[in-house]
N, C-alpha and C. Protein backbone atom coordinates (compact mmCIF):
# COMPACT_ATOMS: atom_id res chain seq x y z
N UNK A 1 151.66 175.69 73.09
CA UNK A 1 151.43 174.27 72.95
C UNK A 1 151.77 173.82 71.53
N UNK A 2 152.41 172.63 71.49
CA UNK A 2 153.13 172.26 69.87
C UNK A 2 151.67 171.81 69.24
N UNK A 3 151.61 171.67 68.20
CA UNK A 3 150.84 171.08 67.16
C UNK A 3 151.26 169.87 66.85
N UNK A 4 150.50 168.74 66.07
CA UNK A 4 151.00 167.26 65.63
C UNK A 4 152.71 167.57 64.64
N UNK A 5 152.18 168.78 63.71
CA UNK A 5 153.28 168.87 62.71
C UNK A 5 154.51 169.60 63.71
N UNK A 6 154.44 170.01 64.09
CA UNK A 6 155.44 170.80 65.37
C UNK A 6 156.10 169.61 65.87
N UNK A 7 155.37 169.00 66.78
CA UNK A 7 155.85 167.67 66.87
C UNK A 7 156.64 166.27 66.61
N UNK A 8 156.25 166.35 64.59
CA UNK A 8 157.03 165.47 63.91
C UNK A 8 158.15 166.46 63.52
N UNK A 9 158.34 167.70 63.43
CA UNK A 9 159.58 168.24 63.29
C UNK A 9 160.58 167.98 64.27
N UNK A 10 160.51 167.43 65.29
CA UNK A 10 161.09 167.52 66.10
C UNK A 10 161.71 166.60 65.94
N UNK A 11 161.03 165.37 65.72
CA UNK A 11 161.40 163.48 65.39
C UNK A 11 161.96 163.40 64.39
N UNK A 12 162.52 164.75 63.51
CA UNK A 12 163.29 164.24 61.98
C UNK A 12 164.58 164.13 62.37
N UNK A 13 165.05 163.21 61.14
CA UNK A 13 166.29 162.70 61.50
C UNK A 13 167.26 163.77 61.31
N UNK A 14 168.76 163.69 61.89
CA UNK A 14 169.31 165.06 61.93
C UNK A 14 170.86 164.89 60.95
N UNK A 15 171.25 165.76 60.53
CA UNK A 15 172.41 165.15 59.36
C UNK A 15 173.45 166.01 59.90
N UNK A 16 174.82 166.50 59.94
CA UNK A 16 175.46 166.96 60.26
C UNK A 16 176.51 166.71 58.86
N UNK A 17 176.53 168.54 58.42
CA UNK A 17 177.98 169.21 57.46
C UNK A 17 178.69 168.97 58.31
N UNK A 18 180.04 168.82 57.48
CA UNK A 18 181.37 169.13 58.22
C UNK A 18 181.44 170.63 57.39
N UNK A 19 181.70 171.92 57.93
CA UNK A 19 182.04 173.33 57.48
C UNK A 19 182.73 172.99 56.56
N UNK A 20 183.97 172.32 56.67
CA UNK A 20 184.97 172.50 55.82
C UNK A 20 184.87 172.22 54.22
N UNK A 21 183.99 170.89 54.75
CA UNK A 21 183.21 170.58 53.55
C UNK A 21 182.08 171.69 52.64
N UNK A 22 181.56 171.94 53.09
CA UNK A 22 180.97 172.80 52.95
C UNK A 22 181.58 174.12 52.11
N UNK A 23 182.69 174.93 52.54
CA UNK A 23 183.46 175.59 52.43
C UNK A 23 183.93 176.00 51.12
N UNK A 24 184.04 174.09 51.31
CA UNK A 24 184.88 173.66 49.40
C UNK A 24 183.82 174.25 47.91
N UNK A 25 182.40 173.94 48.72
CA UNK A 25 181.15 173.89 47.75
C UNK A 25 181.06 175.92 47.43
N UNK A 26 180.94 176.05 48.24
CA UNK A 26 180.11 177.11 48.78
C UNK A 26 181.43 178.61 47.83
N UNK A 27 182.65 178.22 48.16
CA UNK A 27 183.35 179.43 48.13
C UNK A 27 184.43 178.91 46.86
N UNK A 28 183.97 177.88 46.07
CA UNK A 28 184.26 177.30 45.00
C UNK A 28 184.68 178.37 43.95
N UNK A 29 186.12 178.79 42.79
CA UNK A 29 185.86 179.60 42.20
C UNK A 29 185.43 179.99 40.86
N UNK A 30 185.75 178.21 40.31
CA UNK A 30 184.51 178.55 39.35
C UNK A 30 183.28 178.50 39.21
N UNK A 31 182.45 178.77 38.09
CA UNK A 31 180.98 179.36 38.28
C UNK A 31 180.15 177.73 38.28
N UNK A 32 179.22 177.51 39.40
CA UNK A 32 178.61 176.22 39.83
C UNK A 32 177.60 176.51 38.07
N UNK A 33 176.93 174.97 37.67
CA UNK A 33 175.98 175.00 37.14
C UNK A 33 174.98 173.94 38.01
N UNK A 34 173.55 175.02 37.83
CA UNK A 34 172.45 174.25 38.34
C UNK A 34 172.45 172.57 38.36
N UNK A 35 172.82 172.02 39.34
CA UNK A 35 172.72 170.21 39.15
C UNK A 35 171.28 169.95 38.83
N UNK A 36 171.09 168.65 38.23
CA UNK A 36 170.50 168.01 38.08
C UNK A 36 169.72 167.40 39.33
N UNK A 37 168.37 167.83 39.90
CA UNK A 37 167.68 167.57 41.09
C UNK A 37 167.58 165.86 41.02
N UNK A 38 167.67 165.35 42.16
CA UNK A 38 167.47 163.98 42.20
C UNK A 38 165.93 164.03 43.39
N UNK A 39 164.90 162.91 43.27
CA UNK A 39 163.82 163.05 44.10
C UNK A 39 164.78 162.81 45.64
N UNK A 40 163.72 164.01 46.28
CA UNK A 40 164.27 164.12 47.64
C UNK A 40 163.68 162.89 48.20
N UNK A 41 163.87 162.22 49.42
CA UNK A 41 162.96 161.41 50.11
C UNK A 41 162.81 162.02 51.69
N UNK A 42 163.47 162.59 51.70
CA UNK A 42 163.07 163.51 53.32
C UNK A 42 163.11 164.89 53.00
N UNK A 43 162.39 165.98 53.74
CA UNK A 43 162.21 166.88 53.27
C UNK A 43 162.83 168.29 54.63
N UNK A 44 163.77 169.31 54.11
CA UNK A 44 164.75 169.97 55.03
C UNK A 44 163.75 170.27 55.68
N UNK A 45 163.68 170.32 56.84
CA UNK A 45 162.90 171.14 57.81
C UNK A 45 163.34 172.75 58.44
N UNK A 46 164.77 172.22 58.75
CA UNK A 46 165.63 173.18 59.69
C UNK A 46 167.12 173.21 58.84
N UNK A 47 167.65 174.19 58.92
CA UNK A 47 169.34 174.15 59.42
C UNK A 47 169.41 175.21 60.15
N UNK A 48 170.38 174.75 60.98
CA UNK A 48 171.25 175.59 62.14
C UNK A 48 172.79 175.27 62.04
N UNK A 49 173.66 176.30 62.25
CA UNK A 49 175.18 176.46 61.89
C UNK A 49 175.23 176.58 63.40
N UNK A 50 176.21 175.76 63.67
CA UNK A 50 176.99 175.20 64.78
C UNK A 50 178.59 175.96 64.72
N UNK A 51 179.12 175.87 65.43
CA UNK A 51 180.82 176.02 65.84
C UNK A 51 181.42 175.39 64.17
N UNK A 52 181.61 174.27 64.19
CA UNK A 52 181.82 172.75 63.19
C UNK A 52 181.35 172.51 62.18
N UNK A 53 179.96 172.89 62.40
CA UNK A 53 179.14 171.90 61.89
C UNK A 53 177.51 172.49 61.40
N UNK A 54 177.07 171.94 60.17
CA UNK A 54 176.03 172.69 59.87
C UNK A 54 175.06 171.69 60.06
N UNK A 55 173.69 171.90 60.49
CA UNK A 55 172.96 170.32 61.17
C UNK A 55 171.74 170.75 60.40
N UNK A 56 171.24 169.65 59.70
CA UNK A 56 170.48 169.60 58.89
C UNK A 56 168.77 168.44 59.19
N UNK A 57 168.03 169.43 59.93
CA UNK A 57 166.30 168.39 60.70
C UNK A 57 165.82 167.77 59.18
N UNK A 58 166.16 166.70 58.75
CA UNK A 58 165.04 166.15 57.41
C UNK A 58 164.17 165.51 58.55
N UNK A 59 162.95 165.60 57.47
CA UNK A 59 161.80 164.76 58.19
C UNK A 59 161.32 164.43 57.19
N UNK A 60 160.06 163.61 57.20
CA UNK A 60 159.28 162.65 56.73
C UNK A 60 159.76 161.50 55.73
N UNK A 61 160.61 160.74 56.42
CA UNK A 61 161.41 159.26 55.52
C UNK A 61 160.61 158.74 55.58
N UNK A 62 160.45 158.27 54.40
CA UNK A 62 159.53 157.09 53.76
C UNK A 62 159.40 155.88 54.63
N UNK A 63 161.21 155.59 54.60
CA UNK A 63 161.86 154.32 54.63
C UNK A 63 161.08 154.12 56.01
N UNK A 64 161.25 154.75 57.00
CA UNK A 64 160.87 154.74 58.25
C UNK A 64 159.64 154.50 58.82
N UNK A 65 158.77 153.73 59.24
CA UNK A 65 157.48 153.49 59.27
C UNK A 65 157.62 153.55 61.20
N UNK A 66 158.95 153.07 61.89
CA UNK A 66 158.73 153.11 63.34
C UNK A 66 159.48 154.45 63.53
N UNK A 67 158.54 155.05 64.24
CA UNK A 67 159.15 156.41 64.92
C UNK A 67 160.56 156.66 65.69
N UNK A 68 160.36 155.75 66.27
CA UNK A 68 161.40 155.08 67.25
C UNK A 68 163.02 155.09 66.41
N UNK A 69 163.06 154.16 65.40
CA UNK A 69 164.57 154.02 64.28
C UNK A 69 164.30 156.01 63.65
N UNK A 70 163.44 156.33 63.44
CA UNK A 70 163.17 157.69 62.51
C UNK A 70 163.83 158.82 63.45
N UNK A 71 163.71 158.74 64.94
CA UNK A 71 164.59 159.85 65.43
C UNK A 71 165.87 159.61 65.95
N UNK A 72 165.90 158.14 65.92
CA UNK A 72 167.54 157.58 66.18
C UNK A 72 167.90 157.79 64.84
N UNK A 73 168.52 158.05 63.78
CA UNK A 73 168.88 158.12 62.57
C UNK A 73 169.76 159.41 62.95
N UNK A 74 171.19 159.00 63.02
CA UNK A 74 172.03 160.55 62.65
C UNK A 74 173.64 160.02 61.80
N UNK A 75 174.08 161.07 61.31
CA UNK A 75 174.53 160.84 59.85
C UNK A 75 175.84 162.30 59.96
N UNK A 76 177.00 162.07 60.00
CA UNK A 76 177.99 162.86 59.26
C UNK A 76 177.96 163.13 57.81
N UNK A 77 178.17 164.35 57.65
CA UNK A 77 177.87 164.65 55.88
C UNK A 77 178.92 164.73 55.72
N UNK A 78 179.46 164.55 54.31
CA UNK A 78 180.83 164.94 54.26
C UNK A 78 181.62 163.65 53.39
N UNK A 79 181.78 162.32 53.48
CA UNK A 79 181.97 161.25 53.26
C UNK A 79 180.81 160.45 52.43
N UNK A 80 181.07 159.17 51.55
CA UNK A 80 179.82 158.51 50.93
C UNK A 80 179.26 157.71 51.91
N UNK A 81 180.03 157.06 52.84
CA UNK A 81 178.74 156.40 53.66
C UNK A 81 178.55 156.89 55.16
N UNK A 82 177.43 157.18 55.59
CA UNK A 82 177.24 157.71 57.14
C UNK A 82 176.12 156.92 57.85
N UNK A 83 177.62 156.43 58.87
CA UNK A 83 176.49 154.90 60.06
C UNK A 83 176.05 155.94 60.84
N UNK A 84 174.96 155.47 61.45
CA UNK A 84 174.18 156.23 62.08
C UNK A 84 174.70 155.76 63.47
N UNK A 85 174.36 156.66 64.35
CA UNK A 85 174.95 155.82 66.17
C UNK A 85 173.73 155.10 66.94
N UNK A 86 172.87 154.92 66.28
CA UNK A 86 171.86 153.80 66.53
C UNK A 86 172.68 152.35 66.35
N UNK A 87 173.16 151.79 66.92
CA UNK A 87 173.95 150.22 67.23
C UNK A 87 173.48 149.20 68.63
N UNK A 88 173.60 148.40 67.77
CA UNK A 88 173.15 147.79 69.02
C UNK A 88 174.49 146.78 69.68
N UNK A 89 174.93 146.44 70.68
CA UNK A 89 175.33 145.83 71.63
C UNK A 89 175.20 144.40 71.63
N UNK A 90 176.22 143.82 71.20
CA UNK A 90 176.37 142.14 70.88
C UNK A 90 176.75 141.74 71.85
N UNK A 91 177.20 142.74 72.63
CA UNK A 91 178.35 141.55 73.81
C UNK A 91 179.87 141.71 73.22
N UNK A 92 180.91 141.53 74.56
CA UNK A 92 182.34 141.28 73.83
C UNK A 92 182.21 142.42 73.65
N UNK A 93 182.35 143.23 74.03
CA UNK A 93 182.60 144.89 73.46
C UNK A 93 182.23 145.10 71.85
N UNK A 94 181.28 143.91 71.39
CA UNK A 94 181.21 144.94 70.08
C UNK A 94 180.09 145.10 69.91
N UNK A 95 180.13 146.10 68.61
CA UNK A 95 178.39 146.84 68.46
C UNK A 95 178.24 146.62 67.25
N UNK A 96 177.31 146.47 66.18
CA UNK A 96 176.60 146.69 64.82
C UNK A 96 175.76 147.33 64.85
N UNK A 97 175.64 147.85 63.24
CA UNK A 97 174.50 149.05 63.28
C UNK A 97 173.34 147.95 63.19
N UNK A 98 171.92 148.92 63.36
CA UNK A 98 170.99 147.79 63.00
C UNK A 98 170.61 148.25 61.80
N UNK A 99 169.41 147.02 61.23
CA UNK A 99 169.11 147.25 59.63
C UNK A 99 168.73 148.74 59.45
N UNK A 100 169.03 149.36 58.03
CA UNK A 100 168.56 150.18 58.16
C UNK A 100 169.35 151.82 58.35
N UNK A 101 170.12 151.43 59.04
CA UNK A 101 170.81 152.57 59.56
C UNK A 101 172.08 153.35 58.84
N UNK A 102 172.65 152.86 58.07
CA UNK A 102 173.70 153.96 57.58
C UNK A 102 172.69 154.74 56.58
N UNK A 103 173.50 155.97 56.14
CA UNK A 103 172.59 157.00 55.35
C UNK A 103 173.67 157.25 54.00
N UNK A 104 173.20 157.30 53.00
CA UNK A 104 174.09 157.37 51.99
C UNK A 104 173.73 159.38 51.60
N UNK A 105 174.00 160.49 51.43
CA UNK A 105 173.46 161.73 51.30
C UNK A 105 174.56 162.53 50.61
N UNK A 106 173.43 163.02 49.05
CA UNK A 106 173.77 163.48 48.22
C UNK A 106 173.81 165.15 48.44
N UNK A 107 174.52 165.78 48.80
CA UNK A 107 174.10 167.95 48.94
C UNK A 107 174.91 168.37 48.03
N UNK A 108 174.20 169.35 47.75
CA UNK A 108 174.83 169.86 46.23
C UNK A 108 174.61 171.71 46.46
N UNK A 109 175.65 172.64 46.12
CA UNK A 109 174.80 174.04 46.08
C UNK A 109 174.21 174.32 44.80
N UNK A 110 173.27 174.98 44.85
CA UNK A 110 172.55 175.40 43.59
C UNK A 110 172.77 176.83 43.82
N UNK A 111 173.33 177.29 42.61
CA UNK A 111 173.25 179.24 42.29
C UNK A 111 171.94 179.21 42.07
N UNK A 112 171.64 180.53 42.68
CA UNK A 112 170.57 180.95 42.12
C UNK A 112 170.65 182.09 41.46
N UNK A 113 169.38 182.82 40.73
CA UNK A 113 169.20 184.05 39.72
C UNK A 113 169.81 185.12 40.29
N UNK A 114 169.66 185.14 41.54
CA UNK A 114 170.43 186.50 41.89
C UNK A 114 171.63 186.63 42.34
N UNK A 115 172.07 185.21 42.23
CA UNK A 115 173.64 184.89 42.53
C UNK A 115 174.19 184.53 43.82
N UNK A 116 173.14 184.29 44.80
CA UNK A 116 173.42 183.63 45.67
C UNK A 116 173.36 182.39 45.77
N UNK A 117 173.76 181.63 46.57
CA UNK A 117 173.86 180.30 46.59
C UNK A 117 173.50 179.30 47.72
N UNK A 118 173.03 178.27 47.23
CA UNK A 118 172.04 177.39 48.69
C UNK A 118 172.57 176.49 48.53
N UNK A 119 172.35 175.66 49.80
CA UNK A 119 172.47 173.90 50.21
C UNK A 119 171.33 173.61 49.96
N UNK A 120 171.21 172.59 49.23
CA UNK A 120 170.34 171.55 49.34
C UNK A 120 170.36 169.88 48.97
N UNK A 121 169.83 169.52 49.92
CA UNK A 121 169.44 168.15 49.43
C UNK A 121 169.31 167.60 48.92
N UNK A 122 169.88 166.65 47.54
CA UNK A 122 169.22 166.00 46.42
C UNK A 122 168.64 164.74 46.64
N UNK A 123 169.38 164.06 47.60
CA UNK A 123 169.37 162.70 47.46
C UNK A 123 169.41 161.92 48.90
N UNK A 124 168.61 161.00 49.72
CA UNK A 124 168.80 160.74 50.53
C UNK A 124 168.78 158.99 50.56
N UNK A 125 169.57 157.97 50.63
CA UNK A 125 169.23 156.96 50.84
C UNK A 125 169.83 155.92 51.53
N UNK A 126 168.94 155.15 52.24
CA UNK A 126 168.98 154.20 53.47
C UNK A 126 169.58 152.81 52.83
N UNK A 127 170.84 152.37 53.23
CA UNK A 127 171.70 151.20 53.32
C UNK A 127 170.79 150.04 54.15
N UNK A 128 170.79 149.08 53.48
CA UNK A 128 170.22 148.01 55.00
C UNK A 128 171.19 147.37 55.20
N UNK A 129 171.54 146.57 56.75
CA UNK A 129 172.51 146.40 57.08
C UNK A 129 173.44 144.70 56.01
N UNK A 130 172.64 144.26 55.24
CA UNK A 130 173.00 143.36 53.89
C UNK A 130 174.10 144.52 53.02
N UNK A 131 173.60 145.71 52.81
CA UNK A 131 174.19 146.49 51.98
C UNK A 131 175.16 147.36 52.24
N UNK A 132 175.49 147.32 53.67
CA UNK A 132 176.34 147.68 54.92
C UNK A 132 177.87 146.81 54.82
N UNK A 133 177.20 145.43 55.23
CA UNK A 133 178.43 143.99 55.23
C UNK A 133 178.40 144.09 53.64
N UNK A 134 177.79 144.45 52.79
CA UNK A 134 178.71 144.02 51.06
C UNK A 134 179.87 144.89 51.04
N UNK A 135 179.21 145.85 51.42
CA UNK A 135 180.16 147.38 51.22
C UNK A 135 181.65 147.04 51.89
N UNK A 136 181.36 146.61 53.26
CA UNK A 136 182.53 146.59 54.63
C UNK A 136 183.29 145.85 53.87
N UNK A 137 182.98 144.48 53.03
CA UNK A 137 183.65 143.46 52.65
C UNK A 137 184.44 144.06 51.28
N UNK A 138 184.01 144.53 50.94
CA UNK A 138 184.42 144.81 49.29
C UNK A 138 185.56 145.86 49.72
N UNK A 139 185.17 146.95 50.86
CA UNK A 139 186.50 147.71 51.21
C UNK A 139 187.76 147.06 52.17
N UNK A 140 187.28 145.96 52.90
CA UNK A 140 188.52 145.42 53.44
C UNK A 140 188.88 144.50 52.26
N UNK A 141 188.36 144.16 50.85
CA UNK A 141 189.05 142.92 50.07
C UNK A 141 190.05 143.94 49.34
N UNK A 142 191.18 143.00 48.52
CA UNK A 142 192.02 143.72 47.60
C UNK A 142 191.51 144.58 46.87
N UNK A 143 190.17 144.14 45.76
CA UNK A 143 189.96 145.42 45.01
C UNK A 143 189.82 146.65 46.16
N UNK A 144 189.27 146.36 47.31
CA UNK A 144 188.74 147.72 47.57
C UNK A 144 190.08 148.61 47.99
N UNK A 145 190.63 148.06 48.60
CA UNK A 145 191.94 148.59 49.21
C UNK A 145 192.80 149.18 48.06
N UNK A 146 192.99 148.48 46.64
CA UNK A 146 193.49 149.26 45.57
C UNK A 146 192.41 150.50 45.19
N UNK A 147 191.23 150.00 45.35
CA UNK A 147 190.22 151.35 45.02
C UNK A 147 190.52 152.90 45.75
N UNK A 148 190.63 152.92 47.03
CA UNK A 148 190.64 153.38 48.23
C UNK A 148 191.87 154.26 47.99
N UNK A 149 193.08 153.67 47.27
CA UNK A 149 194.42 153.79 47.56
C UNK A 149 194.40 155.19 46.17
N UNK A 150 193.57 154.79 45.19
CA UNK A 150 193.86 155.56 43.96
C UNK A 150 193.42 157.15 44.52
């Protein structure tokens, strides 16, 4: 029988490496230095290595107060911004995310003393959908498109 905390592990939101990405970090050949930790706001629960893909259970977001948006929350790693597939349905075939939902996520490896090396988490933070449309706009305007291009 699960426990309450058993339970909310289950409801954390889920992040997905791309390997390749990963790959770059991990098998890098010069020598990493310890980054600079940024406060976590969700905390790793799980990883499991997939075919693809390395999938990463955070749980306990702040941001999240309804359970409901907290286990809809999923996120490609790999890129600076990741919409979540929580959208909702306007009609006309189109969809928007709702507030809230893209994930901005910082992973970094840290060496450690004995010379192995970890994923972790530095940084996790929630776009609201205001900070979503600035973003969309600024990459379809000229600066962004010269930004994009460099």
């Amino acid at each position: 029988m699960a426990t309450n905390g058993q339970a909310e592990c289950r409801a954390a939101s889920r992040l997905f490496v791309r390997i390749a990405e990963l790959n770059q970090w991990v098998h890098c050949d010069e020598q990493l230095r310890v980054p600079v930790r940024y406060r976590l706001l969700g905390q790793v629960s799980e990883i499991i290595t997939t075919g693809e893909s390395v999938e990463l259970s955070i749980s306990e977001l702040a941001e999240f107060a309804n359970d409901e948006l907290r286990e809809s929350i999923r996120a490609y790693v790999g890129e600076r911004l990741y919409e979540s597939r929580f959208i909702e349905n306007v009609g006309d075939d189109r969809e928007i995310p709702r507030a809230g939902c893209a994930v901005s996520v910082c992973l970094g490896v840290v060496l450690q003393r004995d010379g192995t090396r970890m994923l972790e988490v530095f940084d996790l933070h929630i776009l609201k959908k205001r900070e979503i449309e600035r973003l969309r706009w600024f990459i379809c305007s000229s600066n962004g498109n010269e930004l994009i291009r460099c």
